[in-house]
Protein backbone atom coordinates (compact mmCIF):
# COMPACT_ATOMS: atom_id res chain seq x y z
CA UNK A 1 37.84 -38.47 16.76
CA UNK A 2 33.68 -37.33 17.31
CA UNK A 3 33.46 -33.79 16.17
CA UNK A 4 30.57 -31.74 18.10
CA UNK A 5 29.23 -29.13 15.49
CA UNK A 6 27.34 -25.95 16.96
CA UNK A 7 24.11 -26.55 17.29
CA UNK A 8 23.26 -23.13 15.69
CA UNK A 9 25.69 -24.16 12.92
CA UNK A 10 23.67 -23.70 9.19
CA UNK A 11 25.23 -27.33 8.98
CA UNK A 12 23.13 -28.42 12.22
CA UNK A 13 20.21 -26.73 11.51
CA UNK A 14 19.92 -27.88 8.13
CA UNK A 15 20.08 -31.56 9.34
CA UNK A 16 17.77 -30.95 11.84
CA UNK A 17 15.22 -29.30 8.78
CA UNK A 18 13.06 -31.70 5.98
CA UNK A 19 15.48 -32.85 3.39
CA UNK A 20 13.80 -30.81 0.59
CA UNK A 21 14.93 -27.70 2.50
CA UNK A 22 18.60 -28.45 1.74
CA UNK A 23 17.29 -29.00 -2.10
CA UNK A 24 15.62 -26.30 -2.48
CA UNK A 25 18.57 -24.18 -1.52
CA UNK A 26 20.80 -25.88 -3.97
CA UNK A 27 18.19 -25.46 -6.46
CA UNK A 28 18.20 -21.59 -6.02
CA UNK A 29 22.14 -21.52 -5.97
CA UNK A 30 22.35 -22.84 -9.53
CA UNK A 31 19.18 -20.66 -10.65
CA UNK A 32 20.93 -17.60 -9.27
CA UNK A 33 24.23 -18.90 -11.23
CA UNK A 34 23.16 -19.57 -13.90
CA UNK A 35 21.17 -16.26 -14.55
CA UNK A 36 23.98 -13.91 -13.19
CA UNK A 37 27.29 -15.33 -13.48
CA UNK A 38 29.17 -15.17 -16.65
CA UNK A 39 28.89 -17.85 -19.26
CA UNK A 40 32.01 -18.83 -18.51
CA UNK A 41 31.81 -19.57 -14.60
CA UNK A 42 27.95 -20.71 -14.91
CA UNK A 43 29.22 -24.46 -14.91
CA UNK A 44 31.14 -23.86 -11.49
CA UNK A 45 28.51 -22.03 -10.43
CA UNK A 46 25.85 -24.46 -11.52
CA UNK A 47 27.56 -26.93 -8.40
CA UNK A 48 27.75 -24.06 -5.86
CA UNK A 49 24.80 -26.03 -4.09
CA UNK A 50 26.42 -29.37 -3.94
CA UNK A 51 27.27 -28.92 -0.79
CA UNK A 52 23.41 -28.54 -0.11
CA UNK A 53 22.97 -31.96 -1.86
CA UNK A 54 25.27 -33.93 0.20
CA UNK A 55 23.57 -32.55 2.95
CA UNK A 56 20.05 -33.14 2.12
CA UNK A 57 21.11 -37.09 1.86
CA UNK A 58 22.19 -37.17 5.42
CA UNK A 59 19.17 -35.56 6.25
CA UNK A 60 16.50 -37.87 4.50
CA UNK A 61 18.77 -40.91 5.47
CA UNK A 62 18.48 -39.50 9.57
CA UNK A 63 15.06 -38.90 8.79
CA UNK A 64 13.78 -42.10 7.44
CA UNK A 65 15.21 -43.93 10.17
CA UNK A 66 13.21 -41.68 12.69
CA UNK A 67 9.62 -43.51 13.98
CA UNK A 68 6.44 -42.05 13.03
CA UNK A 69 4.82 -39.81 15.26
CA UNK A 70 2.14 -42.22 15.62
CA UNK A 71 4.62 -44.75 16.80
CA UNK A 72 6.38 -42.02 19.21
CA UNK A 73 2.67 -41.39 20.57
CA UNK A 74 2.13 -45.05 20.99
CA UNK A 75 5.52 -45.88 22.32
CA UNK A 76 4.84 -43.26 25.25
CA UNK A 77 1.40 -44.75 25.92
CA UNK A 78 2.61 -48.33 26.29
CA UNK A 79 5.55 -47.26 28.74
CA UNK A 80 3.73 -45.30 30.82
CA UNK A 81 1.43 -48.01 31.89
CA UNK A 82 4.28 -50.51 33.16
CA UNK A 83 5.14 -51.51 36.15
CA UNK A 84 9.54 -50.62 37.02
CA UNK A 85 10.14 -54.59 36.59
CA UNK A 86 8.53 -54.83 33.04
CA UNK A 87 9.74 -51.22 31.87
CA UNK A 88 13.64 -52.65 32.97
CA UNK A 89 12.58 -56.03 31.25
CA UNK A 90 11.59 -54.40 28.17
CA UNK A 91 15.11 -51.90 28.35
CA UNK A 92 17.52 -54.61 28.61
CA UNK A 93 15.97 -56.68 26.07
CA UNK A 94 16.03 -54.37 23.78
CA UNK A 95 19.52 -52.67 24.59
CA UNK A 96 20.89 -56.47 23.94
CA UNK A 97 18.95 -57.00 21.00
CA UNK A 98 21.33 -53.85 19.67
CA UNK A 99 24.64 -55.26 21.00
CA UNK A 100 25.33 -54.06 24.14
CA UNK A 101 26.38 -56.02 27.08
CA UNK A 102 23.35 -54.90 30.29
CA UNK A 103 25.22 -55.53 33.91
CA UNK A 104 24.32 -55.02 37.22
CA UNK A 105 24.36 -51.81 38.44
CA UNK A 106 26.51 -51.01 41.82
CA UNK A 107 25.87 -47.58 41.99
CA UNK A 108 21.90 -48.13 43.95
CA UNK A 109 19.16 -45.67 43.08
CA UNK A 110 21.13 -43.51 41.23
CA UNK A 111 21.68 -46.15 37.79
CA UNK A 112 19.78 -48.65 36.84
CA UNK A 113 21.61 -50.08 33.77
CA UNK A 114 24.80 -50.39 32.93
CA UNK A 115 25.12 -50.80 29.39
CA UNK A 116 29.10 -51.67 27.57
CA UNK A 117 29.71 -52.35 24.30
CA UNK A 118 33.12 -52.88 22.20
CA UNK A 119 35.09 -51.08 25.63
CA UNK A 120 32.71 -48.30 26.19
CA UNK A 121 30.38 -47.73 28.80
CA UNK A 122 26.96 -46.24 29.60
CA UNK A 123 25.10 -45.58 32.51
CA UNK A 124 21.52 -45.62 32.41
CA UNK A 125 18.92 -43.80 34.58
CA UNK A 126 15.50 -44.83 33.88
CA UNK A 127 13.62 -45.55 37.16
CA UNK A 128 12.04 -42.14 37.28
CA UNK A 129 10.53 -42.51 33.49
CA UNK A 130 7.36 -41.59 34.82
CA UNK A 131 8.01 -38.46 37.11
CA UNK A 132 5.68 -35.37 35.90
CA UNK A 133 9.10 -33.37 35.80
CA UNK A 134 12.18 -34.44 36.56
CA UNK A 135 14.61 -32.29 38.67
CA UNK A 136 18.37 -31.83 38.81
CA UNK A 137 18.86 -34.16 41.49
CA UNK A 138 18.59 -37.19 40.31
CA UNK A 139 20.91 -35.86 37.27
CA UNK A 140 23.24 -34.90 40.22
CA UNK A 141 23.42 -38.62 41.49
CA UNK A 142 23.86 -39.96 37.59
CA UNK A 143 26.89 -37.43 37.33
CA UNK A 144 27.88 -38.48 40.93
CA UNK A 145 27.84 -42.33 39.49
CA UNK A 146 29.56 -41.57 36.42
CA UNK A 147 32.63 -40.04 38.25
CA UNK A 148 32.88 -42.48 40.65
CA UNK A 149 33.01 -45.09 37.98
CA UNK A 150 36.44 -46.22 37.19
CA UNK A 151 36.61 -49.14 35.28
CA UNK A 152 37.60 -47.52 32.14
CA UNK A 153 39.85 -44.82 31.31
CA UNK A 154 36.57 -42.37 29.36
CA UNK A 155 34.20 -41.16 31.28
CA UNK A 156 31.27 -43.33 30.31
CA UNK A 157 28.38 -42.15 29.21
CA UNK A 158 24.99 -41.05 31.07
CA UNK A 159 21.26 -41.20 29.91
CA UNK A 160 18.27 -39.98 32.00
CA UNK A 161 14.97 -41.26 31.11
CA UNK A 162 12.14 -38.87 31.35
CA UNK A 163 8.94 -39.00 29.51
CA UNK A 164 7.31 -35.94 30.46
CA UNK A 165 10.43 -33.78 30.37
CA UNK A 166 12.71 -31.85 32.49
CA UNK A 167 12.48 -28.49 34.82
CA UNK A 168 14.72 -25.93 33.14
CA UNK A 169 17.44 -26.52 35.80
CA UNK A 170 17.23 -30.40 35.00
CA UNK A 171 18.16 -29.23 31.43
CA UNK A 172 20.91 -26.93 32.03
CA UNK A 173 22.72 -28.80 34.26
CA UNK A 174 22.30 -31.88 31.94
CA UNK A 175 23.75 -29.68 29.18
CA UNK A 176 26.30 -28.63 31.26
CA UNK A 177 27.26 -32.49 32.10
CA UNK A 178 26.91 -33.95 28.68
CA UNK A 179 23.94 -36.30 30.17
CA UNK A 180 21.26 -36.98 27.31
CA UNK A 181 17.64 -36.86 28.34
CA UNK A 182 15.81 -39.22 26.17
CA UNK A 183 11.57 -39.12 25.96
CA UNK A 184 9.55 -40.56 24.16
CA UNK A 185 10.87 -39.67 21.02
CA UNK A 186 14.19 -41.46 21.93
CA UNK A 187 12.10 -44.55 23.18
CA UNK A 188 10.80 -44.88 20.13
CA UNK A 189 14.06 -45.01 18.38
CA UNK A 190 16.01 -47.70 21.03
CA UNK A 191 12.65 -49.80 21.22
CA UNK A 192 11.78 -49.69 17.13
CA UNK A 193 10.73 -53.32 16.26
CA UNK A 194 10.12 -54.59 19.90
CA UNK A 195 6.20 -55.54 20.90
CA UNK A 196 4.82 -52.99 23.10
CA UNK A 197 1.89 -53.98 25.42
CA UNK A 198 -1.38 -52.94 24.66
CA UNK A 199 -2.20 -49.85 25.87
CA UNK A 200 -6.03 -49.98 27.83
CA UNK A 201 -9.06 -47.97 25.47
CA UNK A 202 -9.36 -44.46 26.79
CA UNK A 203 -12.22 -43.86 29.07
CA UNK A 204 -15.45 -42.22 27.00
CA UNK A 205 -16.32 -39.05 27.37
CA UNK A 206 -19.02 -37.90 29.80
């Protein structure tokens, strides 16, 4: 069973901070024990911030599996020179690389990978990776697909591609629908370790 925590959970956010926040807070918890509790409870006290330890190793094991920002920058300036065929080349190659089984779409303009691995399916939306920003109706045609797809009992899942983002009705009605938006960021992540073409020099200044 895949718990959802609030994203405005201390839990979340906390994950979502550097790992030396989470330290830092257990460090104060046992300072604060230790110089007001009784003698007797200062040991319990002492591993009040445990907790804040456990979570501070999820967070620096999420984190050190994140790309640089150099590589998100460069992942985003390699993809946004290709043509559809080499961007979908570059997708499924690297969607098999991590285990998943790429099939052909039947659902037209509206997917552009299917993705299934171990029973579960996902239904990929990337054709548009270069719109300026992307409206809700090509998220309406994704969620349209997904319904209509009924070769599994689970809904399967959806991804939009979108590099430079989403109108704020694009992101509320992906919210809404449980679609993920992924940018570059996200790129980076699925593409880490694949060769990116070489992006041309910028023009110099005038």
């Amino acid at each position: 069973m895949k718990f959802n925590l609030p994203r405005n959970s201390l839990f979340s956010m906390l994950l979502r901070s550097p790992w030396w926040v989470s330290v830092a807070i257990a460090a104060v918890l046992g300072l604060v024990a230790a110089a007001l509790l009784p003698e007797a409870f200062r040991v319990v006290g002492s591993v009040s911030g445990f907790p804040f330890l456990v979570i501070a190793a999820m967070a620096a094991q999420r984190q050190w599996r994140l790309p640089s920002a150099a590589r998100v920058q460069q992942t985003q300036a390699a993809v946004s020179v290709l043509a559809w065929p080499a961007f979908q080349a570059l997708l499924t190659k690297s969607f098999q690389r991590n285990g998943f089984e790429v099939l052909p779409s039947p659902r037209g303009d509206a997917v552009d990978l299917v993705l299934q691995r171990q029973g579960r399916r996902k239904l990929v939306s990337a054709r548009r990776w270069k719109t300026a920003r992307l409206g809700v109706e090509p998220l309406r045609a994704l969620q349209a697909a997904r319904q209509a797809d009924d070769t599994s009992a689970d809904l399967p899942q959806a991804v939009c591609i979108c590099l430079a983002g989403a109108t704020d009705n694009a992101l509320d009605y992906a919210r809404t629908h449980a679609i993920a938006l992924w940018g570059a960021s996200e790129l980076a992540v699925v593409l880490r370790g694949m060769p990116l073409p070489p992006t041309p020099p910028a023009l110099p200044a005038r």
